[in-house]
Structure formats: structure tokens, C-alpha cells
C-alpha atoms as a PDB file:
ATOM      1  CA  UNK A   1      13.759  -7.245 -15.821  1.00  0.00           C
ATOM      2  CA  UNK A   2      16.489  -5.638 -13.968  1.00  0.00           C
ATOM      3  CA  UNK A   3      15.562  -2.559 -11.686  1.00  0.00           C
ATOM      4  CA  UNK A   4      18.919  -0.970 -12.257  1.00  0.00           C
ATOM      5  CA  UNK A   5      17.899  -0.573 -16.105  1.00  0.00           C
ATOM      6  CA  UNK A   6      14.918   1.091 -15.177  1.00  0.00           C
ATOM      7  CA  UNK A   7      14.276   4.342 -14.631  1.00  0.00           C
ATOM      8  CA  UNK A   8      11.595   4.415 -11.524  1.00  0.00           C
ATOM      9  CA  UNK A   9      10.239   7.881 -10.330  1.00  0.00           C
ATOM     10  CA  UNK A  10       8.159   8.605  -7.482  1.00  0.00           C
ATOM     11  CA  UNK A  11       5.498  11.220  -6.920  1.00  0.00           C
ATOM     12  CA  UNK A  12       2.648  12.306  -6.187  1.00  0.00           C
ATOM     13  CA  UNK A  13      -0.679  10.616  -7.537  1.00  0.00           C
ATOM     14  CA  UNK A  14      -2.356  12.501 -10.140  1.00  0.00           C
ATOM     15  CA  UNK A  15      -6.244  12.293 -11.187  1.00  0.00           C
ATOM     16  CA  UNK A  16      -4.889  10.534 -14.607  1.00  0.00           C
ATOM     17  CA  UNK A  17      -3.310   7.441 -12.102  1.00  0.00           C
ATOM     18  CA  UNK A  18      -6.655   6.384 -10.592  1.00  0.00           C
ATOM     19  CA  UNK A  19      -7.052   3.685 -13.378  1.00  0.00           C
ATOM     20  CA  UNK A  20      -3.738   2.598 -13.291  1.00  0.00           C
ATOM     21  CA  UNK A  21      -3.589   2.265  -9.796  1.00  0.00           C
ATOM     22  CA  UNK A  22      -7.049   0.303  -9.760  1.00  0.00           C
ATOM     23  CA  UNK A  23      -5.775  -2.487 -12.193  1.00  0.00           C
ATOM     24  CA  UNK A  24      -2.404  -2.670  -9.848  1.00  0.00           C
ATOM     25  CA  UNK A  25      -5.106  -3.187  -7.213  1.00  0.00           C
ATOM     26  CA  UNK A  26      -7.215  -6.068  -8.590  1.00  0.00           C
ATOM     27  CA  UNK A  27      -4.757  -7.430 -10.208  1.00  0.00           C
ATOM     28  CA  UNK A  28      -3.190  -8.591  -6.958  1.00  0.00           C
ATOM     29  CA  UNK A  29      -6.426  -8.900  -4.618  1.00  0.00           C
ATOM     30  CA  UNK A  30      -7.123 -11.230  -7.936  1.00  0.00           C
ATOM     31  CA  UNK A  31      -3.719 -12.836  -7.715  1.00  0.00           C
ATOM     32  CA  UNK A  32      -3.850 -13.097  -3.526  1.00  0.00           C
ATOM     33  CA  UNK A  33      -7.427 -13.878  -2.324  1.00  0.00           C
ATOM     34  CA  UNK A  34      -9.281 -15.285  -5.517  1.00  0.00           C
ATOM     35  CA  UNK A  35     -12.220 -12.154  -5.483  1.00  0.00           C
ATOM     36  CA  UNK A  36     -15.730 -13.023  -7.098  1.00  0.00           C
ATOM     37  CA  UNK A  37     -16.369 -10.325  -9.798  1.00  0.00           C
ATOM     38  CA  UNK A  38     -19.062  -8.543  -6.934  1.00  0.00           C
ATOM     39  CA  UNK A  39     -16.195  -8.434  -3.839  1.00  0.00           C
ATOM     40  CA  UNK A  40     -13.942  -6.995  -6.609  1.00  0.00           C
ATOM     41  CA  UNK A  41     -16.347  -4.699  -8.098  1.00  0.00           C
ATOM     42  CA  UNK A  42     -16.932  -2.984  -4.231  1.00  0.00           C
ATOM     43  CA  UNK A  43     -13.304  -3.299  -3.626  1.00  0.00           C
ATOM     44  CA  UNK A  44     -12.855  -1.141  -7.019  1.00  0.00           C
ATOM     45  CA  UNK A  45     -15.305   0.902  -5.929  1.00  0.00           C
ATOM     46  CA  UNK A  46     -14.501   1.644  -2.197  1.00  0.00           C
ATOM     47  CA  UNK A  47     -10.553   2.316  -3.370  1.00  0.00           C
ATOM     48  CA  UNK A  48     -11.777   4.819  -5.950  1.00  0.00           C
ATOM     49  CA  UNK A  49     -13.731   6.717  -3.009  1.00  0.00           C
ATOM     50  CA  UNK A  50     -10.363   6.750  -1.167  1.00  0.00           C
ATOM     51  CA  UNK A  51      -8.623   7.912  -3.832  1.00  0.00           C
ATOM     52  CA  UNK A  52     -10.875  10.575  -4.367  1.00  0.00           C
ATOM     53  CA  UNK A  53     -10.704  11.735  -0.547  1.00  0.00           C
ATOM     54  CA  UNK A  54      -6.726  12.452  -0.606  1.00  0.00           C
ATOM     55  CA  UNK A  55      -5.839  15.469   0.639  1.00  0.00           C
ATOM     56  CA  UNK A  56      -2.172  16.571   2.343  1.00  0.00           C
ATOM     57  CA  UNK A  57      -0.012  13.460   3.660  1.00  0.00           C
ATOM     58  CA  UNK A  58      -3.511  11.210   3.559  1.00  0.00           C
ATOM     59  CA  UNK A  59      -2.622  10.066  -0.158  1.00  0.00           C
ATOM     60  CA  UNK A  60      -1.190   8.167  -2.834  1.00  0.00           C
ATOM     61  CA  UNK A  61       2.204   7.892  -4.364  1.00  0.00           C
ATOM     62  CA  UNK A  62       3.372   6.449  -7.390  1.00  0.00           C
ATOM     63  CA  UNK A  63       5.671   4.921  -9.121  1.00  0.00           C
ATOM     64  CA  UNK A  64       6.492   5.453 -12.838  1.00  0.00           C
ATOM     65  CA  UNK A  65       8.725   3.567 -15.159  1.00  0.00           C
ATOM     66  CA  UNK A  66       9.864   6.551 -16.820  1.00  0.00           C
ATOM     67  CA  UNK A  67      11.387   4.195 -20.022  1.00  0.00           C
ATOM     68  CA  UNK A  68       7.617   3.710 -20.797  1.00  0.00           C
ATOM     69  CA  UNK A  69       5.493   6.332 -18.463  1.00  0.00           C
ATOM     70  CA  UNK A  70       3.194   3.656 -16.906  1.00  0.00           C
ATOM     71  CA  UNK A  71       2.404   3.577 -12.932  1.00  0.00           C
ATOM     72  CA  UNK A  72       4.283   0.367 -11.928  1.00  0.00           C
ATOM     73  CA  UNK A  73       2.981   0.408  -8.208  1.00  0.00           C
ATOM     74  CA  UNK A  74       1.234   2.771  -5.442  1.00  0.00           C
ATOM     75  CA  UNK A  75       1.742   3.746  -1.978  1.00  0.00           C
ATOM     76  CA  UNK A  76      -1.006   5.603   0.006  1.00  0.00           C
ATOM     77  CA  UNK A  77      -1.609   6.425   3.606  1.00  0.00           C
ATOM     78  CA  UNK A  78      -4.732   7.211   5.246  1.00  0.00           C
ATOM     79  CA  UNK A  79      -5.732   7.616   9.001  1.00  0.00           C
ATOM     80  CA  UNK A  80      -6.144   4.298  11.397  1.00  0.00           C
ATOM     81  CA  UNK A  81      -7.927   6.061  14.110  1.00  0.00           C
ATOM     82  CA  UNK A  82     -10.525   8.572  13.872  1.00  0.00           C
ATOM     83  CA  UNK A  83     -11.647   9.306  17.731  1.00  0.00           C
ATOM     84  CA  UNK A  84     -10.668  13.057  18.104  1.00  0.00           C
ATOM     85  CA  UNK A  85      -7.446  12.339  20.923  1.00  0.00           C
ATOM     86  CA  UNK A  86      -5.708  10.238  18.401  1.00  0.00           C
ATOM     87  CA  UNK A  87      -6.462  12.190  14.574  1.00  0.00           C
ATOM     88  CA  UNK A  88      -3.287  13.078  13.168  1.00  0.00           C
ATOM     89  CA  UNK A  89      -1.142  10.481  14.798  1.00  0.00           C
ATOM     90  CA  UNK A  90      -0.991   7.307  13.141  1.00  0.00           C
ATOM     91  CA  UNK A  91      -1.657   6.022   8.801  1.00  0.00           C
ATOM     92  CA  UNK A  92      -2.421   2.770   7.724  1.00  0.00           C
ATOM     93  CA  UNK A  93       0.148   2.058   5.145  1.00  0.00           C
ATOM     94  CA  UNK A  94      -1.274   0.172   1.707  1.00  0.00           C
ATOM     95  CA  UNK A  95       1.459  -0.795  -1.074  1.00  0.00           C
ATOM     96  CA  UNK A  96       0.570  -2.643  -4.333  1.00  0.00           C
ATOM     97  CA  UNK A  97       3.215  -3.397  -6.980  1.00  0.00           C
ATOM     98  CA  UNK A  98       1.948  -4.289 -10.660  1.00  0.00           C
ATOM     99  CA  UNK A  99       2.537  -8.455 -11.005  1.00  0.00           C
ATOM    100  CA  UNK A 100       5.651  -7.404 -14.030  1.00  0.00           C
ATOM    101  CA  UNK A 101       7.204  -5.183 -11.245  1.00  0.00           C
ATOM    102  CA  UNK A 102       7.185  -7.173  -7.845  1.00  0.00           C
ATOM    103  CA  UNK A 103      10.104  -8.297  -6.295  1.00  0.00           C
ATOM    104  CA  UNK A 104      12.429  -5.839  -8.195  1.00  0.00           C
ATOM    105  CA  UNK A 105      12.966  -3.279  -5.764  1.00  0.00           C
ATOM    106  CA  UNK A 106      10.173  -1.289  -6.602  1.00  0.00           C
ATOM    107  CA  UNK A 107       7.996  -1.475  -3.415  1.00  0.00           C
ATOM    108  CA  UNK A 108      11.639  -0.792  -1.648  1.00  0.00           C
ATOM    109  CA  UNK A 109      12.046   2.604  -3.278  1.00  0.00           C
ATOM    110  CA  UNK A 110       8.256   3.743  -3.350  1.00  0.00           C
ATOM    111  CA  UNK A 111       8.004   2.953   0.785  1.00  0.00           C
ATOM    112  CA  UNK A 112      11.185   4.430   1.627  1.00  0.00           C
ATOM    113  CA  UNK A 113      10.266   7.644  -0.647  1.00  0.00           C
ATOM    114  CA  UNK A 114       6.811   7.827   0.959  1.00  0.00           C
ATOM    115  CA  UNK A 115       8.275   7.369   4.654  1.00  0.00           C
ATOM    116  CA  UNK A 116      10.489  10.152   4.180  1.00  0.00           C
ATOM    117  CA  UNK A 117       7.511  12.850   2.666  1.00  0.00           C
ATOM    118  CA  UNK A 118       5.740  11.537   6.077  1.00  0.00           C
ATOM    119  CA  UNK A 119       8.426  12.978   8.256  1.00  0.00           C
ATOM    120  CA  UNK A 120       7.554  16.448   7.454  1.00  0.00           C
ATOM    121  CA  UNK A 121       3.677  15.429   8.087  1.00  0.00           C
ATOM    122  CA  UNK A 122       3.402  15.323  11.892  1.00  0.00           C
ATOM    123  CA  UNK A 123       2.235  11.854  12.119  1.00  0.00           C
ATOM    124  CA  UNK A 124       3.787   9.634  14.246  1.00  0.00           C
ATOM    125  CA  UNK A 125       2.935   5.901  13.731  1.00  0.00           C
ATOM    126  CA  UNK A 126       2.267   3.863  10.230  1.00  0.00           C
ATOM    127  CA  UNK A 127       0.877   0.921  10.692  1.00  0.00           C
ATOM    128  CA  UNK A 128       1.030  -2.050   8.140  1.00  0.00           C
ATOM    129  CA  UNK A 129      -0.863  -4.864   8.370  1.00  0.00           C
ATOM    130  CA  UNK A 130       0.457  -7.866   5.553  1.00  0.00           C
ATOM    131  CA  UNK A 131      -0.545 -11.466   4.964  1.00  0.00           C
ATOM    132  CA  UNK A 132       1.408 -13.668   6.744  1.00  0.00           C
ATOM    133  CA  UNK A 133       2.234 -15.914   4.266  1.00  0.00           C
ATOM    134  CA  UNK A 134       3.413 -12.720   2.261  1.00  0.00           C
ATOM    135  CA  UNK A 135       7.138 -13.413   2.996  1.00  0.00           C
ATOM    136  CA  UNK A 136       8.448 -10.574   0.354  1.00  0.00           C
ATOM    137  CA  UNK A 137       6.033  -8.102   2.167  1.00  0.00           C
ATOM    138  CA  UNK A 138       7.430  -8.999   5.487  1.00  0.00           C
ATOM    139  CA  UNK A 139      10.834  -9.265   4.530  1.00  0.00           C
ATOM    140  CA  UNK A 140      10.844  -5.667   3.184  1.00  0.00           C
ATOM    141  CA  UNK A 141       9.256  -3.841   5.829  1.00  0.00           C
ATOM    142  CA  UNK A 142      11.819  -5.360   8.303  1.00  0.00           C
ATOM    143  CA  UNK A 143      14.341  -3.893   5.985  1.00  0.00           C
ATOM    144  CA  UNK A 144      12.672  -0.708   6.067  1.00  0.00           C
ATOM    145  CA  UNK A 145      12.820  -0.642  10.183  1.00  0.00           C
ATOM    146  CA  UNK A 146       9.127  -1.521  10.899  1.00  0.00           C
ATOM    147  CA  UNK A 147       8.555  -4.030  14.255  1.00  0.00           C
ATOM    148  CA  UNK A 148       6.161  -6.473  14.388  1.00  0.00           C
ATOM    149  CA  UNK A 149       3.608  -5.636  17.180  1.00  0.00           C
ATOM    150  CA  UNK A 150       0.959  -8.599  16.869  1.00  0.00           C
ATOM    151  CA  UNK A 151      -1.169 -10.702  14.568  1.00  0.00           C
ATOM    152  CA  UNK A 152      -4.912 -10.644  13.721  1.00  0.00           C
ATOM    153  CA  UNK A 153      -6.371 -14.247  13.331  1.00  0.00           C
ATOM    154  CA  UNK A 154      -8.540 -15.063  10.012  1.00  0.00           C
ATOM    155  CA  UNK A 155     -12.035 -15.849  10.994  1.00  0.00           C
ATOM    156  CA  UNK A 156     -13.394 -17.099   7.821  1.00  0.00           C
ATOM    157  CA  UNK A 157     -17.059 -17.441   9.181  1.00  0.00           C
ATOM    158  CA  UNK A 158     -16.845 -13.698   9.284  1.00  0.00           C
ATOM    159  CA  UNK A 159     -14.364 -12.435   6.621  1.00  0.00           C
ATOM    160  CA  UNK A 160     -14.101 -15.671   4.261  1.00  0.00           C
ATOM    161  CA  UNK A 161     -11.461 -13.301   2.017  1.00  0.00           C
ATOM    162  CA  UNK A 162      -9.324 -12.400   5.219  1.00  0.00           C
ATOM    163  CA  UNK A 163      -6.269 -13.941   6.013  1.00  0.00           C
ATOM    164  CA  UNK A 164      -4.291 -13.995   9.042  1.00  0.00           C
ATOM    165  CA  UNK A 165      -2.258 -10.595   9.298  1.00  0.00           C
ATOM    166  CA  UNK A 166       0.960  -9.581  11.100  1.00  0.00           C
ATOM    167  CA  UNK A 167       0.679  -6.027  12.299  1.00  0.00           C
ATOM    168  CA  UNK A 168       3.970  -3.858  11.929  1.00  0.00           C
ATOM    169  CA  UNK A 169       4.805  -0.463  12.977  1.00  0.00           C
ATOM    170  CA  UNK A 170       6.783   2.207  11.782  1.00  0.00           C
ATOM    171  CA  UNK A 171       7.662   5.244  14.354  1.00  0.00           C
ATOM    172  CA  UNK A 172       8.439   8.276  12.444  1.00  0.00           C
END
């Protein structure tokens, strides 16, 4: 597949893209970590609850292959912190390209897309936080302008399907 064939679109998430962006979701947290059919299940479940909570700039984006008007990937942003002197500075930054669409330039256009709606959003900070043996992820994000500020360690005793993380940062 060639990216410059396709015609990608980015907008808004709709209530009609909740399944598609689901089976972009477990597809990869299939592909990357291996889930048992429970940890997937909850996963399913918890995303859907997120979903369902957007409001404003604390959403989801999509991206559409307009040739065939499927979601190809998703971008959201919710809030990191929650204590009431930090609300409204900083989103955690999620981005999950369907299997068919990764490493095309799709995750490139959807970020950069997203970013720029954020601008207008008062928020200050996104955060990202990717596996570090995801060398795509990293690769793109440094593209995109985002530093690397530190790592969290896997502690598999705890959090047997968390892997170490580098922690990037985006200031708007």
C-alpha cells in the first residue's frame, strides 16, 4: 500500500467509530502484549467508557481511508493530572494505527492534525508514554518535536502486561 494513493481524512470521532476504533485497539494490544481474552475484555471495556466521556479537546480523532470509508487509526487525548492546580494543563496522548495501515504515514498525519486542533485548546503539555522497544513509535514522535523526559521500568510482579516505557513530551 502506498499512502500517497490513499486518500486519508482526519476528524472528529463520531458515535458510529467506537467499534472501529475498539478492533484498532485489540488488535494491537493483541499484536504487542499477548492479552488473555479477560485483560482484553476490561481493556475493551474501560476504552469504551473513555470514549464515551469525550467532551471538547479530551477526545478522539480519526482517520478515514476515504477510497473505502473505514477508520484506519485513532488519536485521543485525555487529562494526565486531575489535582485541581494542574486540570487543564497537560493530555496523555494514545495513538493506534490498524495492523494494514502502520508504518505508512498514517499515525504521522493523524498526530500532527490532532497537535494542531490542541493549540487552540489551552493545554499546555501532551505527554506520550511508548514501549521502548516500539522503535516506529519513537522514531515518529521525535519527528513530530516531542523530547524524551524519562523512562518507567516494567515491574512484572506488579503489571505482568507492562513494559518498560519512555516518557515524551510535547509543549504546545
Amino acid at each position: 500500500m502506498n499512502l500517497s494513493n490513499k486518500n486519508i481524512f482526519i476528524r472528529l470521532s463520531e458515535e458510529t467509530d467506537l467499534q472501529a476504533i475498539l478492533s484498532i485497539y485489540c488488535s494491537n494490544l493483541q499484536l504487542e502484549y499477548g492479552l488473555d481474552n479477560d485483560k482484553l475484555e476490561f481493556c475493551k471495556k474501560e476504552l469504551e467508557l473513555l470514549f464515551n466521556s469525550r467532551k471538547s479537546f479530551y477526545n478522539f480523532w480519526v482517520a478515514v481511508d476515504e477510497d473505502i470509508n473505514e477508520v484506519v487509526g485513532w488519536q485521543s487525548y485525555f487529562p494526565v493530572f486531575h489535582v485541581p492546580l494542574k486540570q487543564g494543563t497537560s493530555v496523555e496522548s494514545s495513538t493506534y494505527i490498524s495492523l494494514a495501515y502502520q508504518h505508512k504515514g498514517v499515525a504521522f498525519i493523524l498526530m500532527k492534525k490532532a497537535i494542531s486542533i490542541m493549540g487552540n485548546s489551552g493545554i499546555n503539555m501532551i505527554y506520550g508514554f511508548i514501549n521502548s522497544n516500539n522503535n516506529a513509535a519513537i522514531k515518529l514522535v521525535n519527528k513530530i518535536g516531542f523530547i524524551e523526559i524519562g523512562k518507567l521500568p516494567a515491574i512484572p510482579e506488579i503489571f505482568p502486561y507492562y513494559k518498560e516505557k519512555n516518557i515524551y513530551l510535547y509543549i504546545l
